[in-house]
Protein backbone atom coordinates (compact mmCIF):
# COMPACT_ATOMS: atom_id res chain seq x y z
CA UNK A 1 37.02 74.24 -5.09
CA UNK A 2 37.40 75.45 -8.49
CA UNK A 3 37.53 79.33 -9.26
CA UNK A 4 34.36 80.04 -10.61
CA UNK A 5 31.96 77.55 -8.07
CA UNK A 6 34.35 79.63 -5.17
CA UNK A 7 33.02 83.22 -6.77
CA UNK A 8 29.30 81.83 -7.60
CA UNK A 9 28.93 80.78 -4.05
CA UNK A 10 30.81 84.18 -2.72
CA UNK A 11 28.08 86.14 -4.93
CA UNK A 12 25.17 84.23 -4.08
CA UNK A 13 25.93 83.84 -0.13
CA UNK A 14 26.78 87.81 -0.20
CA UNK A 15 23.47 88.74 -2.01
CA UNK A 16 21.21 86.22 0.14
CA UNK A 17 22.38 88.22 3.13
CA UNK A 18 21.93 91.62 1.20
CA UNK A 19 18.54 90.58 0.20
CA UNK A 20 17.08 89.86 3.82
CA UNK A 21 19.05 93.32 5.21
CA UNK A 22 17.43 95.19 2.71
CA UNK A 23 14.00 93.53 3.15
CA UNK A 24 14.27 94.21 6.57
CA UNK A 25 14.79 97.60 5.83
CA UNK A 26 11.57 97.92 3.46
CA UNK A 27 9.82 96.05 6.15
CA UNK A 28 10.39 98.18 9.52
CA UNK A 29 12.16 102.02 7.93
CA UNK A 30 10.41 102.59 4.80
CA UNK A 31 6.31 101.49 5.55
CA UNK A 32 5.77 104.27 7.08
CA UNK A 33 8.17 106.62 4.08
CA UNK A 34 6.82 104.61 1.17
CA UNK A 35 3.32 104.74 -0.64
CA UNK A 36 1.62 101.63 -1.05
CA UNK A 37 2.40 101.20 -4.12
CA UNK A 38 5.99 102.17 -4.06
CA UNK A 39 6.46 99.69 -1.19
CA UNK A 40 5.12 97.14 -3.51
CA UNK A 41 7.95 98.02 -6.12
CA UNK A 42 9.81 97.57 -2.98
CA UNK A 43 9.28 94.50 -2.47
CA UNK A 44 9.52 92.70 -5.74
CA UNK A 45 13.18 94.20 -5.95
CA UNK A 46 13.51 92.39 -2.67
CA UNK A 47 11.33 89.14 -3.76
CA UNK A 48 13.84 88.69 -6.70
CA UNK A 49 16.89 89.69 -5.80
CA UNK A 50 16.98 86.90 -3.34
CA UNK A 51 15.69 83.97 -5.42
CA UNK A 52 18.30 85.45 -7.87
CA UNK A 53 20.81 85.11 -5.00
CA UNK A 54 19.66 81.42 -4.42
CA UNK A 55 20.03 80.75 -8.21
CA UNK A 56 23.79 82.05 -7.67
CA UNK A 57 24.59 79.34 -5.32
CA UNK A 58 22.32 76.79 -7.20
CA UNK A 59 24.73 77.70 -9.88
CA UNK A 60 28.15 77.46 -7.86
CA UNK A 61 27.18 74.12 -6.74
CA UNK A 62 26.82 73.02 -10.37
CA UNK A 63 30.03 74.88 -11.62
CA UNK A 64 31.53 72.99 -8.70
CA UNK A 65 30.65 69.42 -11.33
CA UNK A 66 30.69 71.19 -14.38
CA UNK A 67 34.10 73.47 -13.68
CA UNK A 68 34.93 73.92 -17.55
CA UNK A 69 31.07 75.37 -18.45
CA UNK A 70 31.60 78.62 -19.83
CA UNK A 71 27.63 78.71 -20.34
CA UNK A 72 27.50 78.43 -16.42
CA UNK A 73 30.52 81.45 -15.71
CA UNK A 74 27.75 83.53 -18.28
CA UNK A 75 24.77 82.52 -16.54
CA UNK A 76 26.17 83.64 -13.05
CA UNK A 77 27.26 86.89 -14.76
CA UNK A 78 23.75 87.55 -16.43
CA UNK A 79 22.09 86.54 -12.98
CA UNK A 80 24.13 88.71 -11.02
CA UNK A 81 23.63 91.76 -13.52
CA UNK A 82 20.51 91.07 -13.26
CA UNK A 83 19.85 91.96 -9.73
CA UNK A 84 21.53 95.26 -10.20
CA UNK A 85 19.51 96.04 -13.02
CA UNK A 86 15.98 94.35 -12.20
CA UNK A 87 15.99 94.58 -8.53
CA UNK A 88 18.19 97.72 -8.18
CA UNK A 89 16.29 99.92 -10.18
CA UNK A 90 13.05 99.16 -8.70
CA UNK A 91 15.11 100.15 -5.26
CA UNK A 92 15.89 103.25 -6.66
CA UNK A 93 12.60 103.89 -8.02
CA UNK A 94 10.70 103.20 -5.12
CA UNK A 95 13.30 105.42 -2.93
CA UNK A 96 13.54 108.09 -5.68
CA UNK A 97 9.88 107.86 -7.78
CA UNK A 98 12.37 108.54 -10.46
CA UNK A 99 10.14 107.12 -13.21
CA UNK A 100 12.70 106.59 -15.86
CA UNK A 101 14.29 104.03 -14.05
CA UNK A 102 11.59 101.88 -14.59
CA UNK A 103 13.09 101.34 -18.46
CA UNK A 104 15.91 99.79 -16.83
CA UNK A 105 14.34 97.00 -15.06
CA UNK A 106 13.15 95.05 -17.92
CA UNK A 107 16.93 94.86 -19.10
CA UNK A 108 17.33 93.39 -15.65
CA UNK A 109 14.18 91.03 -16.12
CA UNK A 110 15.99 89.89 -19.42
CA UNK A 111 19.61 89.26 -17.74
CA UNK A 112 17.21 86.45 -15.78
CA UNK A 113 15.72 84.99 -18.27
CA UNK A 114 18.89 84.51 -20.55
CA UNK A 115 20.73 83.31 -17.23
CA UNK A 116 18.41 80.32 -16.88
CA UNK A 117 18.27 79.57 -20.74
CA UNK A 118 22.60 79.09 -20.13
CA UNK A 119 22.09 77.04 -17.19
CA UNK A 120 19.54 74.60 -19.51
CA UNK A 121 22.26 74.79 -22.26
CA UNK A 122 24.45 73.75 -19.56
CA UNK A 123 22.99 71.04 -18.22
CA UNK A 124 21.83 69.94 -21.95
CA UNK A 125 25.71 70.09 -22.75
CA UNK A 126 27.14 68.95 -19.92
């Protein structure tokens, strides 16, 4: 297995399990901590953080056939930076109510977006 399917899959498998944890979490310790509406931010840190972590194995199983796509070692990165930005600021925000940190999610939202444009010019060029 080549370097980059190896640390795809490592990311992906790591932040499937990290996603379900800390949905459990939101689930059972913070309902009764959170308003409504923060437990909704909640949530859609949870919601895409894992298919984020699915798309990180989706894309180690294609570096795996494409192992010389640098557009597929960027879209991993941009994936993966985006669940710290998108889905970890919305944690923090719904933990904190620290309002500003809603400015960083978009960033986070835009990480995604460019990760799945690379994995089209991937595919297109590979």
């Amino acid at each position: 297995m080549n370097t980059t399917s190896k640390l795809l899959l490592l990311l992906g498998s790591f932040n499937a399990a990290l996603a379900v944890m800390l949905g459990a979490f939101g689930a059972h310790a913070l309902k009764a901590r959170l308003s409504e509406q923060m437990l909704a931010v909640y949530q859609t840190g949870v919601q895409y953080h894992f298919y984020h972590a699915l798309g990180l194995l989706v894309l180690g199983l294609i570096a795996f056939h494409l192992p010389a796509s640098s557009w597929i070692k960027w879209s991993g990165w941009l994936m993966f930076s985006g669940i710290i930005l998108f889905s970890g600021s919305l944690y923090l925000l719904a933990l904190s109510n620290i309002r500003w940190l809603g400015m960083i999610t978009p960033i986070g939202g835009m990480a995604f977006i460019l990760a799945w444009f690379m994995l089209v010019t991937a595919i297109v060029k590979g």
